[in-house]
PDB file of N, CA and C in Angstrom:
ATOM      1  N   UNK A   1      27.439 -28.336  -9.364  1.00  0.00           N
ATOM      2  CA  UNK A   1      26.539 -27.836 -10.380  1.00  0.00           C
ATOM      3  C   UNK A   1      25.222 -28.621 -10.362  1.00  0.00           C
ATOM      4  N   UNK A   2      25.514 -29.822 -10.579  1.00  0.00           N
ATOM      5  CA  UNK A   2      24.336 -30.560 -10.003  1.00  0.00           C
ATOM      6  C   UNK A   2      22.869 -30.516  -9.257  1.00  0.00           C
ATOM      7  N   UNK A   3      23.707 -29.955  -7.731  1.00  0.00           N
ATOM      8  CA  UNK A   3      23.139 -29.557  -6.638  1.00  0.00           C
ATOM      9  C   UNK A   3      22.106 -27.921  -6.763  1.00  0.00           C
ATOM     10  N   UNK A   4      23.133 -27.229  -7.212  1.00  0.00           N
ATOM     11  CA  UNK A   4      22.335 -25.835  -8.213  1.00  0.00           C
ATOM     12  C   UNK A   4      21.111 -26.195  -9.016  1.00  0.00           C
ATOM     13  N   UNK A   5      21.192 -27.330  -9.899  1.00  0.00           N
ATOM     14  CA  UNK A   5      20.416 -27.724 -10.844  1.00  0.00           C
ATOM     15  C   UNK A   5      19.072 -28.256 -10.485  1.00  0.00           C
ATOM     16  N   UNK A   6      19.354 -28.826  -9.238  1.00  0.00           N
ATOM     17  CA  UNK A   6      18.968 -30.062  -8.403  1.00  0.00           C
ATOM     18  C   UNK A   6      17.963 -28.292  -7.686  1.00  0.00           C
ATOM     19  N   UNK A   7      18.233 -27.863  -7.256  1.00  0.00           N
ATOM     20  CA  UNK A   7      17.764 -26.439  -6.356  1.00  0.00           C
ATOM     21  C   UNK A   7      16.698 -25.783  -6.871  1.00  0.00           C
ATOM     22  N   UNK A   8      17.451 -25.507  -8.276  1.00  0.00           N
ATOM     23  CA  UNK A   8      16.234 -24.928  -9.482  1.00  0.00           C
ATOM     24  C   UNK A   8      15.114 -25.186  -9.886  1.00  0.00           C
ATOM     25  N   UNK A   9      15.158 -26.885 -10.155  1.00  0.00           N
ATOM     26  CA  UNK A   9      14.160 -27.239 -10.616  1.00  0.00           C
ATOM     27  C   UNK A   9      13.250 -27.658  -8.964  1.00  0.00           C
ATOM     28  N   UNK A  10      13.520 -27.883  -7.353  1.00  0.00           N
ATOM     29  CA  UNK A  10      12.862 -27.779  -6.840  1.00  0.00           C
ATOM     30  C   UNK A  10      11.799 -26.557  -6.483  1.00  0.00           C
ATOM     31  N   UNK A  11      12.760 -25.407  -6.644  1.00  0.00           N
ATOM     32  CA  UNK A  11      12.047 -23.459  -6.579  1.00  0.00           C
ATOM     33  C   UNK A  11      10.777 -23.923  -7.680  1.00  0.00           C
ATOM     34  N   UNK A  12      11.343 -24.300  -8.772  1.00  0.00           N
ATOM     35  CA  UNK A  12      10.536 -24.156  -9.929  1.00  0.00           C
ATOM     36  C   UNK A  12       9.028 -24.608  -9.574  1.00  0.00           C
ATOM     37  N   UNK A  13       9.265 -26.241  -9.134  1.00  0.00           N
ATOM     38  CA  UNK A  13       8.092 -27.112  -9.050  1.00  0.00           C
ATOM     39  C   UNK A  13       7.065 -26.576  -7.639  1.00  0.00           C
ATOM     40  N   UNK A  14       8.029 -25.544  -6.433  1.00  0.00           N
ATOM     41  CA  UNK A  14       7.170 -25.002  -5.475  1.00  0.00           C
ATOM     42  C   UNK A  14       6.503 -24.264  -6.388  1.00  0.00           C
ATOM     43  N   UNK A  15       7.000 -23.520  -7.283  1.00  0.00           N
ATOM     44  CA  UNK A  15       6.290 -22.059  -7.133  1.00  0.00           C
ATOM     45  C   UNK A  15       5.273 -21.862  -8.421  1.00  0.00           C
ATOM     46  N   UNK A  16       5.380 -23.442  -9.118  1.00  0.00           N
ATOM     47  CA  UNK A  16       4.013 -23.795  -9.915  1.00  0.00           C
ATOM     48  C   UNK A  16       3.042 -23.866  -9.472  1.00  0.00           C
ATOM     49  N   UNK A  17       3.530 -25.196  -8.048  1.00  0.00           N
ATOM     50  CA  UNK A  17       2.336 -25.559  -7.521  1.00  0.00           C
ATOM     51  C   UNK A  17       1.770 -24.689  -6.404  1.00  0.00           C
ATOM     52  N   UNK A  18       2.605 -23.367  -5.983  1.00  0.00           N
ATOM     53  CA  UNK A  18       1.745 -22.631  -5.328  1.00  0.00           C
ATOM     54  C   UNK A  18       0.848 -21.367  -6.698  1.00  0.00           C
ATOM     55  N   UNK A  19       1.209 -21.676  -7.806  1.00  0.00           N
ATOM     56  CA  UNK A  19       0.376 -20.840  -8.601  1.00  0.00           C
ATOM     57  C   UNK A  19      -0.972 -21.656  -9.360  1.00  0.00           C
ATOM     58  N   UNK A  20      -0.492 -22.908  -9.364  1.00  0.00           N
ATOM     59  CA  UNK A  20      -1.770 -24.118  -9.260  1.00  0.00           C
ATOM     60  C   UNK A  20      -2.754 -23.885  -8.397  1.00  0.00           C
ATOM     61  N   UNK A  21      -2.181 -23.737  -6.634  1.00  0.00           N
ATOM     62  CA  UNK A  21      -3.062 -23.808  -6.084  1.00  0.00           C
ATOM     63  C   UNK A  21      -3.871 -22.641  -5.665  1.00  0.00           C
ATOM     64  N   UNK A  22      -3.135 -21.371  -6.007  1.00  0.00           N
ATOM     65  CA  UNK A  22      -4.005 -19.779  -5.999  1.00  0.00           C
ATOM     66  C   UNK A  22      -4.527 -19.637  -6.855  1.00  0.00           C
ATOM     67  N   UNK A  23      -4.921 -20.743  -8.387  1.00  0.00           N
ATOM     68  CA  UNK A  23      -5.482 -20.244  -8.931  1.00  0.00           C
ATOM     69  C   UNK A  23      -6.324 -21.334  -8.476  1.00  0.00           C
ATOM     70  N   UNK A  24      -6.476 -22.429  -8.033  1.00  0.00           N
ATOM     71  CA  UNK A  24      -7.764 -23.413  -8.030  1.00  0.00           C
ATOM     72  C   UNK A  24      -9.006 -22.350  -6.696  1.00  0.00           C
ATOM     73  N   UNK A  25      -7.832 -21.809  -5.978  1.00  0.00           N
ATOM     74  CA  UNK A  25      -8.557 -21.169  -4.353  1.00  0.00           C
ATOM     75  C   UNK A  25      -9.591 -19.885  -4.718  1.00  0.00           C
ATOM     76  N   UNK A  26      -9.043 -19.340  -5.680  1.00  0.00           N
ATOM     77  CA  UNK A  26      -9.136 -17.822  -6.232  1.00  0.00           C
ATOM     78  C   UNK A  26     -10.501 -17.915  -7.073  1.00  0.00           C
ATOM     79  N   UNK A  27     -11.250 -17.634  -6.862  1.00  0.00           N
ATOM     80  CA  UNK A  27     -12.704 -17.412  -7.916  1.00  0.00           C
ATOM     81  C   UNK A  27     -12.532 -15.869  -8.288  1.00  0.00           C
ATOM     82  N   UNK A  28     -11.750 -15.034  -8.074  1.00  0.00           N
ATOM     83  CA  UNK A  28     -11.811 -13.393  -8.073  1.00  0.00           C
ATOM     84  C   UNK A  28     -10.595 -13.507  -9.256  1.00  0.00           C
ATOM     85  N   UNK A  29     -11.159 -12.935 -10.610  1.00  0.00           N
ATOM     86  CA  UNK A  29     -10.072 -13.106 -11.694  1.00  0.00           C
ATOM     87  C   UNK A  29      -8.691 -12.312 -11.217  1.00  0.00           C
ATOM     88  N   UNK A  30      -9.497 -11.021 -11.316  1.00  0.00           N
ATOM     89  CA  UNK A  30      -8.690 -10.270 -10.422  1.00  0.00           C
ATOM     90  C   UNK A  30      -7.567 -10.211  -9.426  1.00  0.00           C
ATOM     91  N   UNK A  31      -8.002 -10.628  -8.199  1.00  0.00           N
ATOM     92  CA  UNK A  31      -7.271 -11.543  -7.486  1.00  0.00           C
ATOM     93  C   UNK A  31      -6.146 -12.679  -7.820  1.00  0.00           C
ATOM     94  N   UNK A  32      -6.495 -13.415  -8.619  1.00  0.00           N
ATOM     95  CA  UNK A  32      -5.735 -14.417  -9.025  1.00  0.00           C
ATOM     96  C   UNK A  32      -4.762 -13.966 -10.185  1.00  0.00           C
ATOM     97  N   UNK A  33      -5.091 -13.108 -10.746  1.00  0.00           N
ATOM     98  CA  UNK A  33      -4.052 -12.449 -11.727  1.00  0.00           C
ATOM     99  C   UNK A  33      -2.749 -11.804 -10.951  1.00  0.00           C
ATOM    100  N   UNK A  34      -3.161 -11.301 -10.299  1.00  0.00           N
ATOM    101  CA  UNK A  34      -2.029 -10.507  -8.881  1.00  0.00           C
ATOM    102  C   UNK A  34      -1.552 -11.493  -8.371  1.00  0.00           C
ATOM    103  N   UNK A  35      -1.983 -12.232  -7.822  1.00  0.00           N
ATOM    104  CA  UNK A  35      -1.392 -13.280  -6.592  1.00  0.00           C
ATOM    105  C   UNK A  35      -0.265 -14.226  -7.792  1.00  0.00           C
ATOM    106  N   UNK A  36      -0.882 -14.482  -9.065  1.00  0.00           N
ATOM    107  CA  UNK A  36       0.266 -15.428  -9.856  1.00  0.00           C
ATOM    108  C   UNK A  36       1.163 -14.313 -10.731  1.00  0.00           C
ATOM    109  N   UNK A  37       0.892 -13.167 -10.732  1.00  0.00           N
ATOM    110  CA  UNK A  37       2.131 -12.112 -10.784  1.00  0.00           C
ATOM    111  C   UNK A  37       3.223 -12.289  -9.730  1.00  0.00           C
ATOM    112  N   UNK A  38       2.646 -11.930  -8.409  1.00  0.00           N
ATOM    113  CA  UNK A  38       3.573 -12.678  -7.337  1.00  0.00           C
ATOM    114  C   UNK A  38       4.259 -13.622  -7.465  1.00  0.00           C
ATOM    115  N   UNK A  39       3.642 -14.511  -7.305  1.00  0.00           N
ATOM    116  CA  UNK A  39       4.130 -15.730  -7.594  1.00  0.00           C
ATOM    117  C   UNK A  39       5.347 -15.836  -8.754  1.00  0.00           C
ATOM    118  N   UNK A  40       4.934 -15.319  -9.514  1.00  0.00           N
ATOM    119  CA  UNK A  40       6.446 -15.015 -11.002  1.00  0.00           C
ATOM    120  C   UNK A  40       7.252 -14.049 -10.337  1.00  0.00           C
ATOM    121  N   UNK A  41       7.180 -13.153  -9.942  1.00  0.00           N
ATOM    122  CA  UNK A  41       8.130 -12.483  -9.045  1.00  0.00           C
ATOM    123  C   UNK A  41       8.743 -13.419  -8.737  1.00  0.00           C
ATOM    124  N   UNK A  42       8.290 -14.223  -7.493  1.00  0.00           N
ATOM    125  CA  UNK A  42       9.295 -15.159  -6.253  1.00  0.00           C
ATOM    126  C   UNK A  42      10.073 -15.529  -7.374  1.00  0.00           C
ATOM    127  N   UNK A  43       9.415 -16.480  -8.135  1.00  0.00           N
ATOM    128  CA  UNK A  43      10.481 -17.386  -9.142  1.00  0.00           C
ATOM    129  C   UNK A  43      11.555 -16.379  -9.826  1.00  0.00           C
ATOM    130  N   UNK A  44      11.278 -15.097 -10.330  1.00  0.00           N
ATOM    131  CA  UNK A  44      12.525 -14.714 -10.833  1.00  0.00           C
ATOM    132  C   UNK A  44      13.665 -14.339 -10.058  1.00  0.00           C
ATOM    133  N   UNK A  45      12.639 -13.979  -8.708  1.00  0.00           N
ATOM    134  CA  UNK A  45      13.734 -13.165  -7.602  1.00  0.00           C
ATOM    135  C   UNK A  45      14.958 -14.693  -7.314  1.00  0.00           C
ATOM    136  N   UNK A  46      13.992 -16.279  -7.113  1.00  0.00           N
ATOM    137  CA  UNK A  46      15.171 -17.699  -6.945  1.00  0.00           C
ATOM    138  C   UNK A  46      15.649 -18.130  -8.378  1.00  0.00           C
ATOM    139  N   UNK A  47      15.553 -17.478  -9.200  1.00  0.00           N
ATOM    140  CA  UNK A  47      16.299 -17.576 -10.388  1.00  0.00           C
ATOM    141  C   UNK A  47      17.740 -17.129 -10.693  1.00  0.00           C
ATOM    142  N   UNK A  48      17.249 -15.670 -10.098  1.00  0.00           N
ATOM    143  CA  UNK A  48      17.995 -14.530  -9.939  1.00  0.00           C
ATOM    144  C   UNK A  48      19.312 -14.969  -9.398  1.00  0.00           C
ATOM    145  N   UNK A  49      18.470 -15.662  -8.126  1.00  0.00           N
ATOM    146  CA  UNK A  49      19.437 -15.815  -6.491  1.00  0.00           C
ATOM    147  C   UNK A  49      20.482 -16.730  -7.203  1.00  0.00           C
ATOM    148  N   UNK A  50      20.209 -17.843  -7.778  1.00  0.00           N
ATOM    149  CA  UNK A  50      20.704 -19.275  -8.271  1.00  0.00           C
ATOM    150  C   UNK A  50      21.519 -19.233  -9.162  1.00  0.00           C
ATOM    151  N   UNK A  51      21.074 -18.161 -10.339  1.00  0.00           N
ATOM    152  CA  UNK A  51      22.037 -18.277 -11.403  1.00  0.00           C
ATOM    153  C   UNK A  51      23.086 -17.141 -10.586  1.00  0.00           C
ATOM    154  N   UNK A  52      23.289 -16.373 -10.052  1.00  0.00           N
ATOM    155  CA  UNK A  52      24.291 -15.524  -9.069  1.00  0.00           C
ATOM    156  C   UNK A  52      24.808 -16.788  -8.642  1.00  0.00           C
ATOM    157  N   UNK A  53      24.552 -17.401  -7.838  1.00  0.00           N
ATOM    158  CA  UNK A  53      25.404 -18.322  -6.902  1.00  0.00           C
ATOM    159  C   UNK A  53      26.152 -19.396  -7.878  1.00  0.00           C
ATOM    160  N   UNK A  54      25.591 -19.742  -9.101  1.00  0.00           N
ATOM    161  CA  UNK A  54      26.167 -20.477  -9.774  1.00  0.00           C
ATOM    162  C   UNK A  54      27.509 -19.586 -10.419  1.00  0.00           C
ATOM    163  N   UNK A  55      27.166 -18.590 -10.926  1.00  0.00           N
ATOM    164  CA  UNK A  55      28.409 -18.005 -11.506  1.00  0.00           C
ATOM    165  C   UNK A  55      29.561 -17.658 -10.808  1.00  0.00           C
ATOM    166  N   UNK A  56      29.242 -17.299  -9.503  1.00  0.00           N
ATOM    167  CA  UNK A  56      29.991 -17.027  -8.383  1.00  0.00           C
ATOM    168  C   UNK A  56      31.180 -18.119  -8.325  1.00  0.00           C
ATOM    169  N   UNK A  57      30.265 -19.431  -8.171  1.00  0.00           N
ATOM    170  CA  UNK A  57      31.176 -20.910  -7.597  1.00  0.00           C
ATOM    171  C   UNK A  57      31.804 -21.069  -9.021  1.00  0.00           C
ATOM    172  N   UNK A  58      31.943 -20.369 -10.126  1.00  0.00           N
ATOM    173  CA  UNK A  58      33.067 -21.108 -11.316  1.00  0.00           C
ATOM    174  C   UNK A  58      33.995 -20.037 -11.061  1.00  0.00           C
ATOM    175  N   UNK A  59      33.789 -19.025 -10.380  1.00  0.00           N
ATOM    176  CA  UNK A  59      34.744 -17.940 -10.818  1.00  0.00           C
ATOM    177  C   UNK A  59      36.183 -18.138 -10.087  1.00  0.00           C
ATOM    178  N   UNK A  60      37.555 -18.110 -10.295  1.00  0.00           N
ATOM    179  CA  UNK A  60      38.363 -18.366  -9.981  1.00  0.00           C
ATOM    180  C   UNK A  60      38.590 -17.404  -8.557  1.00  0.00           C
ATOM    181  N   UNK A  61      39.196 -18.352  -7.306  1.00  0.00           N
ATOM    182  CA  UNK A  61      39.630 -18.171  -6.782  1.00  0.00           C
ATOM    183  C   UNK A  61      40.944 -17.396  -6.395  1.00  0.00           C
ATOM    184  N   UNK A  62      41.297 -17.303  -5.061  1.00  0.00           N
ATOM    185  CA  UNK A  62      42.877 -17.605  -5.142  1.00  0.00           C
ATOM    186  C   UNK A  62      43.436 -18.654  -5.111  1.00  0.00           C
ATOM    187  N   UNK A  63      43.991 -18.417  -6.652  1.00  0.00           N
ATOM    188  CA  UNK A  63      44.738 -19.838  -6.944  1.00  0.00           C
ATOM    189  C   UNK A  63      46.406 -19.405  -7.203  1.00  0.00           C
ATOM    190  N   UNK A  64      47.153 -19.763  -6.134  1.00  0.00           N
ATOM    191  CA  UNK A  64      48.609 -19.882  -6.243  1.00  0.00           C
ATOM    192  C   UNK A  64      49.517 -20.877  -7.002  1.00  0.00           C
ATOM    193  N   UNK A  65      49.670 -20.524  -7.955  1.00  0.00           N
ATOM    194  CA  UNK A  65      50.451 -21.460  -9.021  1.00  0.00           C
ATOM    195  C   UNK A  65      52.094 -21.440  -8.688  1.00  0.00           C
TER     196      UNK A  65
END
């Protein structure tokens, strides 16, 4: 769980600092409104991905009692 946690908050801190840096690059409001729409996309799409994979790994196996 950790490692999940540990995952999240790295996605997170990319996909600030690539919306940090499209907006420092971007003089076109325009432009930069779209590109950090994108950008929130990616993050929900590794949100998405993460909290799936987390729920996945609690869910019981085959477990032979």
């Amino acid at each position: 769980m950790y490692f999940l946690n540990y995952h999240l908050s790295e996605s997170l801190k990319s996909c600030l600092t690539l919306i940090h840096l499209e907006k420092v690059a971007s003089r076109d409001n325009n432009l930069r409104d779209k590109t950090c729409k994108h950008s929130f996309s990616i993050l929900r799409t590794w949100i998405h991905k993460d909290m799936k994979m987390q729920k996945s790994s609690f869910e019981p196996r085959d477990m032979n009692f």
